[in-house]
Protein backbone atom coordinates (compact mmCIF):
# COMPACT_ATOMS: atom_id res chain seq x y z
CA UNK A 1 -101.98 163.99 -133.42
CA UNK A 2 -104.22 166.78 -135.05
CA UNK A 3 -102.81 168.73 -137.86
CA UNK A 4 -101.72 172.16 -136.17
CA UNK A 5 -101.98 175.06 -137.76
CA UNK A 6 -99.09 176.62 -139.66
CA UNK A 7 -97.13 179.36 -138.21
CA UNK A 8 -94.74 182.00 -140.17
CA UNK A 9 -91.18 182.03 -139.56
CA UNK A 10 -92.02 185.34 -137.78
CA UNK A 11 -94.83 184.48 -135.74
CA UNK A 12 -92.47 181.00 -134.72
CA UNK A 13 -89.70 183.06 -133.15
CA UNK A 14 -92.43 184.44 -130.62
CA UNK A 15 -93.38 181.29 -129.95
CA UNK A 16 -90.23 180.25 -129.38
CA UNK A 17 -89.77 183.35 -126.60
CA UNK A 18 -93.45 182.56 -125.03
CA UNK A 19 -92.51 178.54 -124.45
CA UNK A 20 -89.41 179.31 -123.17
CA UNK A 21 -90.98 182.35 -120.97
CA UNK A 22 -94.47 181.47 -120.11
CA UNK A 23 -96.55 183.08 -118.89
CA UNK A 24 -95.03 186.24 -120.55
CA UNK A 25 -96.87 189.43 -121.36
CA UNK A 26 -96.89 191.45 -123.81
CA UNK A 27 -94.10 193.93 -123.37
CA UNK A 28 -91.71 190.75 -122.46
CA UNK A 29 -92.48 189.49 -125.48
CA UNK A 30 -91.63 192.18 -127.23
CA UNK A 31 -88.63 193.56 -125.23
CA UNK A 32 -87.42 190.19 -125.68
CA UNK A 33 -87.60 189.74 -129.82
CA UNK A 34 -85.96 193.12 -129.65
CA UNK A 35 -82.99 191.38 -128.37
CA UNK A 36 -82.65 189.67 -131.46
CA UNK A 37 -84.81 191.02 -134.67
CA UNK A 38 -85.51 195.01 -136.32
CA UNK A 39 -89.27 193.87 -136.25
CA UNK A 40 -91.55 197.22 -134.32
CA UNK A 41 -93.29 196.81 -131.47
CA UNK A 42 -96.77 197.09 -133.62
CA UNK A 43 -95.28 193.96 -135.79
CA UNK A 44 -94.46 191.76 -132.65
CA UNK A 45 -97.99 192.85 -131.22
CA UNK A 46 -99.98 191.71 -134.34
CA UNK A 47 -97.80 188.56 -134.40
CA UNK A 48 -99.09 187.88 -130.95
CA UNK A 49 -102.49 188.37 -132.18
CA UNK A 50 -102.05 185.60 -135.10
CA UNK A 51 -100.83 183.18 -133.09
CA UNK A 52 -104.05 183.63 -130.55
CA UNK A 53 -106.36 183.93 -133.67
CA UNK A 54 -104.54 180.65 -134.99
CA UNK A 55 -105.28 179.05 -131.50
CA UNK A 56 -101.55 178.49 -131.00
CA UNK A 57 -101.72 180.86 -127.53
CA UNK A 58 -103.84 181.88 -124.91
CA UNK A 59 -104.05 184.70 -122.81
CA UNK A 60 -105.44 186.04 -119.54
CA UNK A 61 -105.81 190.04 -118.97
CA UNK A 62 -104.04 190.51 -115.72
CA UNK A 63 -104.86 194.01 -114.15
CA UNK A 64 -103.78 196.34 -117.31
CA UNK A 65 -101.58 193.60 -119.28
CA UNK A 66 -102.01 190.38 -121.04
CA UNK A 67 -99.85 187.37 -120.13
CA UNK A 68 -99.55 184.79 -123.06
CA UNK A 69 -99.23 180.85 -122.52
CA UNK A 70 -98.81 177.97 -125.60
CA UNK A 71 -101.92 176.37 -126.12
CA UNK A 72 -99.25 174.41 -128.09
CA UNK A 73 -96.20 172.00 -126.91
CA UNK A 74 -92.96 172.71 -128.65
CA UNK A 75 -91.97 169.13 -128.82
CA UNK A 76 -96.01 168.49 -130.27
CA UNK A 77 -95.12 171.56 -132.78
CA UNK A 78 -91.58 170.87 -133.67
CA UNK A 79 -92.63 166.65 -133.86
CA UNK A 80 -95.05 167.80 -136.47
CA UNK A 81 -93.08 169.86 -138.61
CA UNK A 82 -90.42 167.10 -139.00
CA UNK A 83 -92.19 164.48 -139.84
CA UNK A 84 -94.30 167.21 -142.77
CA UNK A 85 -90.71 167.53 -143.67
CA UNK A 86 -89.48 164.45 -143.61
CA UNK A 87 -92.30 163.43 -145.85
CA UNK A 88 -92.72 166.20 -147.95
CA UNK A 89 -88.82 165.55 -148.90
CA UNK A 90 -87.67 162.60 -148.66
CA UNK A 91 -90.81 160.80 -148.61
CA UNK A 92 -90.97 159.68 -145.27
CA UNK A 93 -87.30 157.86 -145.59
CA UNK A 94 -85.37 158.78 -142.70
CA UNK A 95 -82.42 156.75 -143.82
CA UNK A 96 -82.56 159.01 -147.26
CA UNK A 97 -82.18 161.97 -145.44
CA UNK A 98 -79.69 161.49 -143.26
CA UNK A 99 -77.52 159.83 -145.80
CA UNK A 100 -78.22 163.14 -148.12
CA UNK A 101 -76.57 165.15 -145.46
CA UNK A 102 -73.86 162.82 -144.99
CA UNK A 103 -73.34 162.85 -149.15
CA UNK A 104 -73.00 166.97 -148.17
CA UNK A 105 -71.28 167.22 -145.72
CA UNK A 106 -73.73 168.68 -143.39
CA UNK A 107 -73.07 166.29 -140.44
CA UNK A 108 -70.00 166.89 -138.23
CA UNK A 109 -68.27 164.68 -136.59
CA UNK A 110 -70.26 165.66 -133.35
CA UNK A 111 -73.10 165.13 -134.81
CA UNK A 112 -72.40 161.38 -136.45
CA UNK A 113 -71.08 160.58 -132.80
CA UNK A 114 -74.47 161.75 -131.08
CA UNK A 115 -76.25 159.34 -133.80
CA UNK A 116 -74.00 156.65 -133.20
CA UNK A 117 -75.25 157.13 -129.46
CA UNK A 118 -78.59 157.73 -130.17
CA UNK A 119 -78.73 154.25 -132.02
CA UNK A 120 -76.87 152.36 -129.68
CA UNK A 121 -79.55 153.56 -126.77
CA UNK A 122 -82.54 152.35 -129.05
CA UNK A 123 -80.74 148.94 -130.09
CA UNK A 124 -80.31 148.73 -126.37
CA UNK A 125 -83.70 148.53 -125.07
């Protein structure tokens, strides 16, 4: 997989609104980030233009508006960032990590049941 290029915090919670939406326009976008952040209108809009400058969405003019798609897969996106994170921290050790948040606390018992799952459908093949 290519290296992807990296996204804000900002400009990722319109991307997560335009893969969930797509094709979205504009004013979606924004009425939707609205919902959920104090971020203007102008802000959202020059997000949007980032993320098309970073080659992360495209867009189509559609009569007066434009409508946005990911030139990007989440799961490609979200793939890449946790393996740069896995590696960046606990140098590529998945077995480290995981036993760091168990060492914390971090996992719940939900969450130690879903791995115990998740292994027992991999051992399974």
């Amino acid at each position: 997989m290519s290296e992807l290029p990296q996204i804000s915090e900002a400009e990722f919670e319109v991307m997560k609104i335009v893969w969930k939406h797509a094709p979205i326009s504009t004013n979606e976008i924004t009425d939707k980030l609205l919902q959920t952040t104090s971020r203007s209108p102008k802000t959202i809009q020059t997000l949007i233009k980032r993320l098309v400058t970073k080659g992360v969405l495209a867009y189509e003019k559609q009569s007066r508006m434009f409508v946005y798609t990911p030139v990007v897969k989440k799961s490609e996106y979200i793939g890449q960032k946790s393996n740069s994170f896995l590696k960046r921290y606990y140098n590529g050790d998945i077995s480290a990590m995981v036993s760091a948040f168990i060492e914390n606390d971090r996992l719940s018992e939900t969450d130690v049941e879903h791995l115990w799952l998740i292994l027992h459908q991999i051992l399974t093949l």
